[in-house]
Every structure is written in C-alpha cells, then in structure tokens.
PDB file of N, CA and C in Angstrom:
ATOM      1  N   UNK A   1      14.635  11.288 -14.974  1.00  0.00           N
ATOM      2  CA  UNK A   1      15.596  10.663 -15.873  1.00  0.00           C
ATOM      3  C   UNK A   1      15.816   9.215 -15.438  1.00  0.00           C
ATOM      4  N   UNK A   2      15.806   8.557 -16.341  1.00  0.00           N
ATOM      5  CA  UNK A   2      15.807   6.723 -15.797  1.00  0.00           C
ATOM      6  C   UNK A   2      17.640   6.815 -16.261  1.00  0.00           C
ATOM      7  N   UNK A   3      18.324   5.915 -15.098  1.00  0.00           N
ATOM      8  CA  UNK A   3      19.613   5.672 -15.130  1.00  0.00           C
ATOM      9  C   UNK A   3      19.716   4.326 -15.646  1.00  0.00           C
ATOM     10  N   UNK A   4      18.792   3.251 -15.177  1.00  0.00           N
ATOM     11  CA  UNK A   4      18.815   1.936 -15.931  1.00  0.00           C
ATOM     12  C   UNK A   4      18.358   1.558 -16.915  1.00  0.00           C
ATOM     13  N   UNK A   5      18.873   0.731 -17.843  1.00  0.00           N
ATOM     14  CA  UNK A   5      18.156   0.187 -18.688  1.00  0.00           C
ATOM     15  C   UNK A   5      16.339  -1.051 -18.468  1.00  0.00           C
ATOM     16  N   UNK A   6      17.093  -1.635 -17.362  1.00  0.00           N
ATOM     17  CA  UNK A   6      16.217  -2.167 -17.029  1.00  0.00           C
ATOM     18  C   UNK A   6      16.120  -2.966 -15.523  1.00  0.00           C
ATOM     19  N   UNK A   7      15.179  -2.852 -15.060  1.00  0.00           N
ATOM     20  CA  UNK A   7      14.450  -2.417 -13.753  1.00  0.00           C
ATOM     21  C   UNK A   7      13.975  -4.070 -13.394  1.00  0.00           C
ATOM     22  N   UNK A   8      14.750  -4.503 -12.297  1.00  0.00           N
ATOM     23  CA  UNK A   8      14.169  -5.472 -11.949  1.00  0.00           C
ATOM     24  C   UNK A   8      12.893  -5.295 -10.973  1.00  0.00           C
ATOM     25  N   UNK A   9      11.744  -6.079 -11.269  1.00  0.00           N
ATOM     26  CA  UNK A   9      10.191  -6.300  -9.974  1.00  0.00           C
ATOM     27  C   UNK A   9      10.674  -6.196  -8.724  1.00  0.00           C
ATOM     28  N   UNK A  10      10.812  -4.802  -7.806  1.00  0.00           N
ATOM     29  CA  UNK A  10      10.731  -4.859  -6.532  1.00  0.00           C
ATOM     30  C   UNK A  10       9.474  -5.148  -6.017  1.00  0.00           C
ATOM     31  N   UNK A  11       9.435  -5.893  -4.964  1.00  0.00           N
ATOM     32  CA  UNK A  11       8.047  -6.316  -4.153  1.00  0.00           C
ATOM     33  C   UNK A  11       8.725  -6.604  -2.865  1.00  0.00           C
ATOM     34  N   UNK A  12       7.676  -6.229  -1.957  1.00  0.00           N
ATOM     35  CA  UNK A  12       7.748  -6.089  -0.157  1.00  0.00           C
ATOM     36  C   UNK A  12       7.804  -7.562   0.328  1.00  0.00           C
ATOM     37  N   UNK A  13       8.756  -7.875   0.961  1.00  0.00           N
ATOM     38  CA  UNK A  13       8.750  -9.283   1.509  1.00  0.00           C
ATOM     39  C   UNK A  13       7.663  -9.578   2.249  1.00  0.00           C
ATOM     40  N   UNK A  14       6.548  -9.030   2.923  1.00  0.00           N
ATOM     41  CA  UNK A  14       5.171  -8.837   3.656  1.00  0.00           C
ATOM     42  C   UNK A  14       4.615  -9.519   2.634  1.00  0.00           C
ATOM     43  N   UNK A  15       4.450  -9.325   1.435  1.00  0.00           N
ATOM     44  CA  UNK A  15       3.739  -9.407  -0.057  1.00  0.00           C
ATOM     45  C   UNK A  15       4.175 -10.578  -1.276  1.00  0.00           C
ATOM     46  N   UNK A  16       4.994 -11.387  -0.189  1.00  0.00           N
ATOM     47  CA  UNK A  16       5.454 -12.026  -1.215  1.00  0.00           C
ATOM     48  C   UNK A  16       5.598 -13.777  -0.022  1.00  0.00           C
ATOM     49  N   UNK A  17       5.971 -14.924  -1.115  1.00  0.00           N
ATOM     50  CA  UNK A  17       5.297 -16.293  -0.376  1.00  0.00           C
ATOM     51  C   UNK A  17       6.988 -16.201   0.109  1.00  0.00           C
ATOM     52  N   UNK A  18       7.320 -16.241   1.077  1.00  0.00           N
ATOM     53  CA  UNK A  18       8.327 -16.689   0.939  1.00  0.00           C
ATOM     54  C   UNK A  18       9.125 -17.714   1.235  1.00  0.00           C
ATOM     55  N   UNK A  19       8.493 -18.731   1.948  1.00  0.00           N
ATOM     56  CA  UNK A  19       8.380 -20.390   1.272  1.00  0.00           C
ATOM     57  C   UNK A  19       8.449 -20.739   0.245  1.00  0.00           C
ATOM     58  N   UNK A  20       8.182 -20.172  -1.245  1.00  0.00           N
ATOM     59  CA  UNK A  20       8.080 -20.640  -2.560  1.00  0.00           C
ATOM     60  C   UNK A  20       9.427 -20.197  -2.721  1.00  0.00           C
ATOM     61  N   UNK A  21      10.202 -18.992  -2.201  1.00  0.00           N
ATOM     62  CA  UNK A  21      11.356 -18.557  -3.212  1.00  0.00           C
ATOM     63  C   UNK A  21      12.365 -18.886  -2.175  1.00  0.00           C
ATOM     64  N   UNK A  22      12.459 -19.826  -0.869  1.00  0.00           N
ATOM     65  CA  UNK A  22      13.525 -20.277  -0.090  1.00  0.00           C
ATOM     66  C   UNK A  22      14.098 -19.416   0.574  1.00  0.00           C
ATOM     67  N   UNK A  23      13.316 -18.253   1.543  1.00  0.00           N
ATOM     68  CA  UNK A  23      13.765 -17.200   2.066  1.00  0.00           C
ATOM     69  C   UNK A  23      12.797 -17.081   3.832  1.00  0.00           C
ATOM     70  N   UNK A  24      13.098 -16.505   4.263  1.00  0.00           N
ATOM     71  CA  UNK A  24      12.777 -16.365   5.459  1.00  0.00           C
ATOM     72  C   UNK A  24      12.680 -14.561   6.065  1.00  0.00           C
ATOM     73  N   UNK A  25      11.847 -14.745   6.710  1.00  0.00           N
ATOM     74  CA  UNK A  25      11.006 -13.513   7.411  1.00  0.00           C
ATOM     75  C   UNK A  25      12.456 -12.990   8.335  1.00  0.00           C
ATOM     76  N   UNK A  26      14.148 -13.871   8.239  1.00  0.00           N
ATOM     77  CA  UNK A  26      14.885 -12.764   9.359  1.00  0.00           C
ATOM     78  C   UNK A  26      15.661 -12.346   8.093  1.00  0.00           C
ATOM     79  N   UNK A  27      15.659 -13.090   7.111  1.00  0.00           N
ATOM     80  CA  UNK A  27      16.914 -12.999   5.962  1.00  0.00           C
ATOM     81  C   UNK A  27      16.507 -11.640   5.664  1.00  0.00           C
ATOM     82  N   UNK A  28      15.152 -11.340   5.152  1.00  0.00           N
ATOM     83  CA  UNK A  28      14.507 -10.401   4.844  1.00  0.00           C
ATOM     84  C   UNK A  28      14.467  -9.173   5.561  1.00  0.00           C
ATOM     85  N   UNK A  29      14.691  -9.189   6.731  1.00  0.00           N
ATOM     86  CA  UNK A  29      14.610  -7.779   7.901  1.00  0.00           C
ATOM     87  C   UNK A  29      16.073  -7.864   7.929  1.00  0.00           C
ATOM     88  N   UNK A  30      16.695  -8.696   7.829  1.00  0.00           N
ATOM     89  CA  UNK A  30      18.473  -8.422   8.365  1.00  0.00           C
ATOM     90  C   UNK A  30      19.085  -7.897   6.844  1.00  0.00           C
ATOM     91  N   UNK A  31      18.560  -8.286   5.580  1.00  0.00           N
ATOM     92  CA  UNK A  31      19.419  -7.922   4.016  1.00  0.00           C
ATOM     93  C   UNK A  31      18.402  -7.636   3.389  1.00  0.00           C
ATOM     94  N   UNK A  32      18.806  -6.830   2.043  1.00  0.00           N
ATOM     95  CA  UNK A  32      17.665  -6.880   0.757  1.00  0.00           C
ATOM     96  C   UNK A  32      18.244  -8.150  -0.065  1.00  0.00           C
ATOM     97  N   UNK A  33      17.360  -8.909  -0.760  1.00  0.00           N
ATOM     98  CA  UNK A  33      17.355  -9.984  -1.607  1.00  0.00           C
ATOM     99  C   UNK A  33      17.334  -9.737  -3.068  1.00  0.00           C
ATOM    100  N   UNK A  34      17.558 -10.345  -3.656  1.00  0.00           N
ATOM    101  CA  UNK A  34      17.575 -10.838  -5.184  1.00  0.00           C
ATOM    102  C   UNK A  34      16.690 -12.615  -5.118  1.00  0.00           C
ATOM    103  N   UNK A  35      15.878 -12.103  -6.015  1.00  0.00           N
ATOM    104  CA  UNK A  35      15.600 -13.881  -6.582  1.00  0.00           C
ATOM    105  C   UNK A  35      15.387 -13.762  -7.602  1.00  0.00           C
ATOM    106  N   UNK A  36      16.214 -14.535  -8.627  1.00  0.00           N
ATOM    107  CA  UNK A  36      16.280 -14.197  -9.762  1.00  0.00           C
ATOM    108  C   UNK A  36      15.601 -14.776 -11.038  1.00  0.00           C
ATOM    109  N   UNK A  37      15.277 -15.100 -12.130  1.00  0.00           N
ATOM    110  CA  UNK A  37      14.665 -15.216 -12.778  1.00  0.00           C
ATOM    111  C   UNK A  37      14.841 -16.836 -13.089  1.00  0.00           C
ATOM    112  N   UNK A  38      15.930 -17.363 -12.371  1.00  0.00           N
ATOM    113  CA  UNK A  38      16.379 -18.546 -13.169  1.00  0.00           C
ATOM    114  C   UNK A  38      16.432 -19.715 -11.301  1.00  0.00           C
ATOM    115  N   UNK A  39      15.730 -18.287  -9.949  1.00  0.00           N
ATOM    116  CA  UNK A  39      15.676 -18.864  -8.817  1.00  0.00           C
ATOM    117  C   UNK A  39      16.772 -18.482  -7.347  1.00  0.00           C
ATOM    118  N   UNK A  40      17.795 -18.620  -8.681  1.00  0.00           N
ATOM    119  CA  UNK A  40      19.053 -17.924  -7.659  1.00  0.00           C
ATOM    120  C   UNK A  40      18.907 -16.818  -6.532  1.00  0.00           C
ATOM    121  N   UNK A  41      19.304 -17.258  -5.490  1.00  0.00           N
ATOM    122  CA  UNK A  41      18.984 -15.820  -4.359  1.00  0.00           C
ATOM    123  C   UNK A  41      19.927 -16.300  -3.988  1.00  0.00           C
ATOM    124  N   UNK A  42      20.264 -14.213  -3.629  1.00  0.00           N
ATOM    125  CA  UNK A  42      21.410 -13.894  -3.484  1.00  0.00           C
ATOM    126  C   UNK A  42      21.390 -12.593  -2.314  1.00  0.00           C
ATOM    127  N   UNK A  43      21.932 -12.260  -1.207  1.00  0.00           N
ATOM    128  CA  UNK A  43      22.002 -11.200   0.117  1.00  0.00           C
ATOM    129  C   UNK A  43      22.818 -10.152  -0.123  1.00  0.00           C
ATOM    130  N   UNK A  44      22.177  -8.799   0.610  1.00  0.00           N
ATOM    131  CA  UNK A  44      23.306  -8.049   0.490  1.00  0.00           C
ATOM    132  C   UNK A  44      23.670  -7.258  -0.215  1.00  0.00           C
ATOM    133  N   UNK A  45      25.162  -7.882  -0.039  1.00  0.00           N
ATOM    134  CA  UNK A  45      25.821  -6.869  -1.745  1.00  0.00           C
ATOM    135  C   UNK A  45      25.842  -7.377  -2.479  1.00  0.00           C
ATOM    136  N   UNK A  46      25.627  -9.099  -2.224  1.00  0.00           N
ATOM    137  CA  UNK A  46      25.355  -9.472  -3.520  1.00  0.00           C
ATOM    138  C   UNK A  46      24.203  -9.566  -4.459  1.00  0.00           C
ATOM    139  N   UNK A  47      22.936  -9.174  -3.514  1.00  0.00           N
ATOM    140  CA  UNK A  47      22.040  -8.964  -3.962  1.00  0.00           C
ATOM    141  C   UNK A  47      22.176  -7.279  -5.048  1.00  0.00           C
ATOM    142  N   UNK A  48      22.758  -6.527  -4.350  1.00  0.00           N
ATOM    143  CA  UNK A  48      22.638  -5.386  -5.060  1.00  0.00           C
ATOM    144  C   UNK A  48      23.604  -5.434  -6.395  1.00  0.00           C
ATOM    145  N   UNK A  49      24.451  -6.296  -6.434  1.00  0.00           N
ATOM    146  CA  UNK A  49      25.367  -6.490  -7.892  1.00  0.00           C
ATOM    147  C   UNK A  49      24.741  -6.940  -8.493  1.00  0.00           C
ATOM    148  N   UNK A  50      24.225  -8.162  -8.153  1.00  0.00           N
ATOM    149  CA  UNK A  50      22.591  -8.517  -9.546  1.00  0.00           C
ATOM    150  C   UNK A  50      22.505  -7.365 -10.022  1.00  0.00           C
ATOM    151  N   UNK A  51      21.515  -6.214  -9.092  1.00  0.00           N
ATOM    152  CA  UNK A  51      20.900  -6.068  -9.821  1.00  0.00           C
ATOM    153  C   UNK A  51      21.276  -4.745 -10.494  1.00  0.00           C
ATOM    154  N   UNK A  52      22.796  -4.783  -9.763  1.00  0.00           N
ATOM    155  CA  UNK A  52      23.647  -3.872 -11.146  1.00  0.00           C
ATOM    156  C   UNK A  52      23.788  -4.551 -12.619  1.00  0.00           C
ATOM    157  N   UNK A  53      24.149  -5.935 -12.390  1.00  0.00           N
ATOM    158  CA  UNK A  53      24.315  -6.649 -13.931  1.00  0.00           C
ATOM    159  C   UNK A  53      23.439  -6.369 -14.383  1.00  0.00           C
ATOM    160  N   UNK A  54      21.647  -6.622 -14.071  1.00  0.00           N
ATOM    161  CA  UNK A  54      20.990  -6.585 -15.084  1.00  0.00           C
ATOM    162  C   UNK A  54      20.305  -4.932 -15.269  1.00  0.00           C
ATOM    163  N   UNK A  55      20.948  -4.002 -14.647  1.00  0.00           N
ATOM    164  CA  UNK A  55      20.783  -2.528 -15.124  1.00  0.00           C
ATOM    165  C   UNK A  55      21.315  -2.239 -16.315  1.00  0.00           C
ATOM    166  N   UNK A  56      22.282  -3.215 -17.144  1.00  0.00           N
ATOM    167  CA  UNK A  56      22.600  -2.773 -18.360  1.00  0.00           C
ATOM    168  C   UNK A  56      23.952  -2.059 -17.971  1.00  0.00           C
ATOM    169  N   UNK A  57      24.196  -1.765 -19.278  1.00  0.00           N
ATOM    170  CA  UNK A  57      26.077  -0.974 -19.180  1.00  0.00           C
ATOM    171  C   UNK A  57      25.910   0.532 -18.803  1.00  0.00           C
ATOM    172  N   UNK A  58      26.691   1.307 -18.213  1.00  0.00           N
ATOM    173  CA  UNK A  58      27.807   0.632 -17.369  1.00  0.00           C
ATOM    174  C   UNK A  58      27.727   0.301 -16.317  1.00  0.00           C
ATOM    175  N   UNK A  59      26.069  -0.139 -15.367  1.00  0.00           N
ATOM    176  CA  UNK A  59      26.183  -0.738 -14.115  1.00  0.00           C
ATOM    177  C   UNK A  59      26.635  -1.864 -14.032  1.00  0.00           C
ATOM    178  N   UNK A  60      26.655  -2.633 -15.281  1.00  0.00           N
ATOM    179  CA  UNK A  60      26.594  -4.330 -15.348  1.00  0.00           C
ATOM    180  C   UNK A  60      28.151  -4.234 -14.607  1.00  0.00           C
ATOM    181  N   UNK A  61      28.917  -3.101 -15.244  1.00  0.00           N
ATOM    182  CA  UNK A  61      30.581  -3.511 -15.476  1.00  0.00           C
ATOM    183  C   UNK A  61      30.742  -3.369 -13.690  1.00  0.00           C
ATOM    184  N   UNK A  62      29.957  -2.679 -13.141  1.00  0.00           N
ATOM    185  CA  UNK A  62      30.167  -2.294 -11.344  1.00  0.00           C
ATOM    186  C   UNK A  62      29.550  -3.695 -10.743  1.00  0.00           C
ATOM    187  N   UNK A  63      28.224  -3.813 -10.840  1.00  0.00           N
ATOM    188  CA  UNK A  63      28.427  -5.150 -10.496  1.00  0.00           C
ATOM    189  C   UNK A  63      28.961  -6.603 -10.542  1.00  0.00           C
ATOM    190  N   UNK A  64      29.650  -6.597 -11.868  1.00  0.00           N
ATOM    191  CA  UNK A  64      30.517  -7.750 -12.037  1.00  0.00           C
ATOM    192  C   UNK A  64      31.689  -7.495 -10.962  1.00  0.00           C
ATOM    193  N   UNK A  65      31.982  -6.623 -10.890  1.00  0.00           N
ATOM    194  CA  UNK A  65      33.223  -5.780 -10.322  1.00  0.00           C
ATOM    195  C   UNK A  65      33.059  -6.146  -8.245  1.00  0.00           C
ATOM    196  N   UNK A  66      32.176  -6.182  -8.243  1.00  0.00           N
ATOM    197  CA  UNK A  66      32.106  -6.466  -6.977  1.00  0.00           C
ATOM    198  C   UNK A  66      31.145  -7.700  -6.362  1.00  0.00           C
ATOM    199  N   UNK A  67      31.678  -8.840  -7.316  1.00  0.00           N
ATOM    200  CA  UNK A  67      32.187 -10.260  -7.035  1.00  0.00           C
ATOM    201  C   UNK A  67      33.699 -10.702  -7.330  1.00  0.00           C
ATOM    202  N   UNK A  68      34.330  -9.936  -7.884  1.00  0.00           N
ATOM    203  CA  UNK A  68      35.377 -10.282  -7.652  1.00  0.00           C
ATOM    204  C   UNK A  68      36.252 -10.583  -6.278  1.00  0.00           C
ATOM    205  N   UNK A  69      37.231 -11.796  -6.017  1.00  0.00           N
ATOM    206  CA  UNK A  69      37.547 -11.884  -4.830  1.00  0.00           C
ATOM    207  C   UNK A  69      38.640 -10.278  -4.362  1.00  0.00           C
ATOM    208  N   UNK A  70      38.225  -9.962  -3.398  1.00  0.00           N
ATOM    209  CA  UNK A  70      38.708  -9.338  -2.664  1.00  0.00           C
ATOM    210  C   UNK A  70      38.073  -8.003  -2.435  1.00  0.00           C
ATOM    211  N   UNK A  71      37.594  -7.375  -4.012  1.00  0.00           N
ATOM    212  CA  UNK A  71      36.307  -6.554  -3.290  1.00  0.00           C
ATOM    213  C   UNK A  71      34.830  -6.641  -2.870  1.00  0.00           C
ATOM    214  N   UNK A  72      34.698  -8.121  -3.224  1.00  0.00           N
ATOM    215  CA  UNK A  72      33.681  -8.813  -2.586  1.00  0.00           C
ATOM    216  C   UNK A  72      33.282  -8.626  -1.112  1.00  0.00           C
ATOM    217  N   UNK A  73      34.829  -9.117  -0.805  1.00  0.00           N
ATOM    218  CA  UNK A  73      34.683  -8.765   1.056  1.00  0.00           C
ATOM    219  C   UNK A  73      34.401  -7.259   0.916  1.00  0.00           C
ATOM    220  N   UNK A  74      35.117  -6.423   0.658  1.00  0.00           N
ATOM    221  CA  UNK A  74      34.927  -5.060   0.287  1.00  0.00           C
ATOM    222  C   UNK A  74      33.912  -4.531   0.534  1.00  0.00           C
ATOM    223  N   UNK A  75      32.542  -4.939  -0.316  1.00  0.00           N
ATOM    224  CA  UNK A  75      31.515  -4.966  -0.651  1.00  0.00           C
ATOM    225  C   UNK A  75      30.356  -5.704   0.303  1.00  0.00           C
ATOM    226  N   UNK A  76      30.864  -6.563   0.804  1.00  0.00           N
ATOM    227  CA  UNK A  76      29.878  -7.305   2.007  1.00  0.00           C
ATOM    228  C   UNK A  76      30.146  -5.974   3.082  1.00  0.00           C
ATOM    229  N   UNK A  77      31.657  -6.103   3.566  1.00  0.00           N
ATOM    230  CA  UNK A  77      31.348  -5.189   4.909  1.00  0.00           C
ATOM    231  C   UNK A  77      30.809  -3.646   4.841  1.00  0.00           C
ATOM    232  N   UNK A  78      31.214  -3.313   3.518  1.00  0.00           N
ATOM    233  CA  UNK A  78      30.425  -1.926   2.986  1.00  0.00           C
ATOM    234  C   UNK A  78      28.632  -1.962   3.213  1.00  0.00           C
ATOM    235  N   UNK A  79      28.006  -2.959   2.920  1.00  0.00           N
ATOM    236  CA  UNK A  79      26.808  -3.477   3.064  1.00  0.00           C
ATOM    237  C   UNK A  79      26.431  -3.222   4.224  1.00  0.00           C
ATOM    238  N   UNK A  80      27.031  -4.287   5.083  1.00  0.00           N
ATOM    239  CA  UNK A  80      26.984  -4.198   6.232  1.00  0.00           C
ATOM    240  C   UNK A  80      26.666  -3.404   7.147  1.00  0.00           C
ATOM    241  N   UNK A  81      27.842  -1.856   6.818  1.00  0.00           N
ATOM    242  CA  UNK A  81      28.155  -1.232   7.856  1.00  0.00           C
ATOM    243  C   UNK A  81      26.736  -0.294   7.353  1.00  0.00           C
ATOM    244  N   UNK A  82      26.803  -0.023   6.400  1.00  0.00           N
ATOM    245  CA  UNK A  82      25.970   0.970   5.609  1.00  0.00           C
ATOM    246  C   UNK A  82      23.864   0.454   6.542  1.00  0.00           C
ATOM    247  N   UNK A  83      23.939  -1.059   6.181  1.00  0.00           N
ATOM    248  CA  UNK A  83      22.756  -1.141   6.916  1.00  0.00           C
ATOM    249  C   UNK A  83      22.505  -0.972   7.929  1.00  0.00           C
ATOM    250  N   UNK A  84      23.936  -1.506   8.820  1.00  0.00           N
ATOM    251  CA  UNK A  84      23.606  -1.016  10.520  1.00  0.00           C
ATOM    252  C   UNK A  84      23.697   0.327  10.651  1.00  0.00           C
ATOM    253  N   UNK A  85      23.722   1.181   9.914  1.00  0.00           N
ATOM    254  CA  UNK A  85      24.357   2.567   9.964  1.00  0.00           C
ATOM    255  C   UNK A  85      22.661   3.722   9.595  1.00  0.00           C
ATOM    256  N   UNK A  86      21.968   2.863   8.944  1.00  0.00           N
ATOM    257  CA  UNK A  86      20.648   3.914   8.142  1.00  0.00           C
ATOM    258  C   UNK A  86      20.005   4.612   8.703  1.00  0.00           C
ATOM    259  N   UNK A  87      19.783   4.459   9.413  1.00  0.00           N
ATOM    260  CA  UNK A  87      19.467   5.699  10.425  1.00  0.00           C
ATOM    261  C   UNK A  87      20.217   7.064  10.617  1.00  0.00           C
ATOM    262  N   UNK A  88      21.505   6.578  10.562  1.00  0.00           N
ATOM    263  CA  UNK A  88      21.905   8.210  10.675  1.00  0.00           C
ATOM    264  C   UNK A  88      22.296   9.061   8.938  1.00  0.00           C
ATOM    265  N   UNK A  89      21.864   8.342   8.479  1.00  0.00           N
ATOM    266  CA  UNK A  89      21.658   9.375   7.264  1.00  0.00           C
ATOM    267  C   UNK A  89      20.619  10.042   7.081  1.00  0.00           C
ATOM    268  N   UNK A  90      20.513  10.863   6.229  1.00  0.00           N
ATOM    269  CA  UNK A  90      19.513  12.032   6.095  1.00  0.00           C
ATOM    270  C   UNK A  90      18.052  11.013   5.549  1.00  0.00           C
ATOM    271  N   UNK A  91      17.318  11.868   5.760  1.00  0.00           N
ATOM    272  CA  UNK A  91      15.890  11.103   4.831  1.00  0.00           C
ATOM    273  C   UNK A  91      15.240  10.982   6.120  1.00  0.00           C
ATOM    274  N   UNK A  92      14.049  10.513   5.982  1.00  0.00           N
ATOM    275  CA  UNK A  92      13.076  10.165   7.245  1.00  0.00           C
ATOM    276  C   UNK A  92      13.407   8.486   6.915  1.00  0.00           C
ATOM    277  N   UNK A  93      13.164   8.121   8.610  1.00  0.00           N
ATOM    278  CA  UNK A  93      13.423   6.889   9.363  1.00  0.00           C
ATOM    279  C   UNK A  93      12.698   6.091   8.962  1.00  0.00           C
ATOM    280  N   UNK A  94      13.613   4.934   9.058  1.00  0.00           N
ATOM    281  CA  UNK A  94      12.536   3.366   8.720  1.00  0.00           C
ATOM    282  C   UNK A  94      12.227   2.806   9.969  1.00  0.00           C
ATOM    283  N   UNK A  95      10.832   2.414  10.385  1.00  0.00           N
ATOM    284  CA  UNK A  95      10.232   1.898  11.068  1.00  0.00           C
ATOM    285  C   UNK A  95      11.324   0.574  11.171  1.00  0.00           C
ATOM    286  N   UNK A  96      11.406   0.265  12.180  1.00  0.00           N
ATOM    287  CA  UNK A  96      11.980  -1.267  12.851  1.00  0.00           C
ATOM    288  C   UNK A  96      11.130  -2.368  12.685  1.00  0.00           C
TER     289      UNK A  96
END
C-alpha cells in the first residue's frame, strides 16, 4: 500500500557529487539530507519535514507542523536522540 502521494529520488550519498549540491561526506554520516528541487538543503528533521510537505495531504499538514517555532526544537532533539539511539531498535544493524 503506498502512503504517499509522492515520493521524493532517494540516492546514497557514496553515489552522488557532493560538491555540486553543497554537502559534505560528515553532514551526510552525521544527518539524512534533503536537496531540493529549487537547491535548498536542509538536515535532520528538517530534512524529514520536506519531505513530509511534498508527500501530499495529510503529511504535508505534519511537516509544516514541525517548523513551527517551538516544535521545531522539538523535532531537532527528537532527531537527534532517535539517530544516536538506532541501534537499539529492532531491525538488523547499520554498518558504521
């Protein structure tokens, strides 16, 4: 079952220039990115609200929702904790 309307191009930072899109080989191992169609890059959680907006309704309304000030911070340290944290969730392990 597809939940989005529409699916932004994931591609492996290994696989991609990343000199052309103004990003770097730690930005990339430390956050997931957004670069967006118009250039904009964005970390994080804010990367992941992109790409709630452009999932269409009603993700758009969650990611607008978390740029707002105050659950923004919200939303960064949620990020945060969640990435330093991946490992101890279920699923098989990501290589370092």
């Amino acid at each position: 079952m597809n939940r989005f309307k529409h699916h932004p191009e994931s591609v492996a930072w290994q696989e991609t220039d990343l000199q052309a899109v103004g990003l770097t080989p730690e930005q990339c191992t430390t956050a997931v990115q957004w670069v967006g169609p118009d250039g904009v890059v964005a970390s994080g959680s804010d990367a992941a609200a992109r790409v709630l907006i452009v999932a269409g309704l009603p993700w758009s309304l969650a990611g607008r929702i978390m740029f707002v000030p105050g659950i923004r911070a919200i939303a960064q340290r949620s990020y945060r904790w969640v990435a330093n944290n991946r490992y101890r969730f279920r699923g098989d392990p990501l290589p370092e």
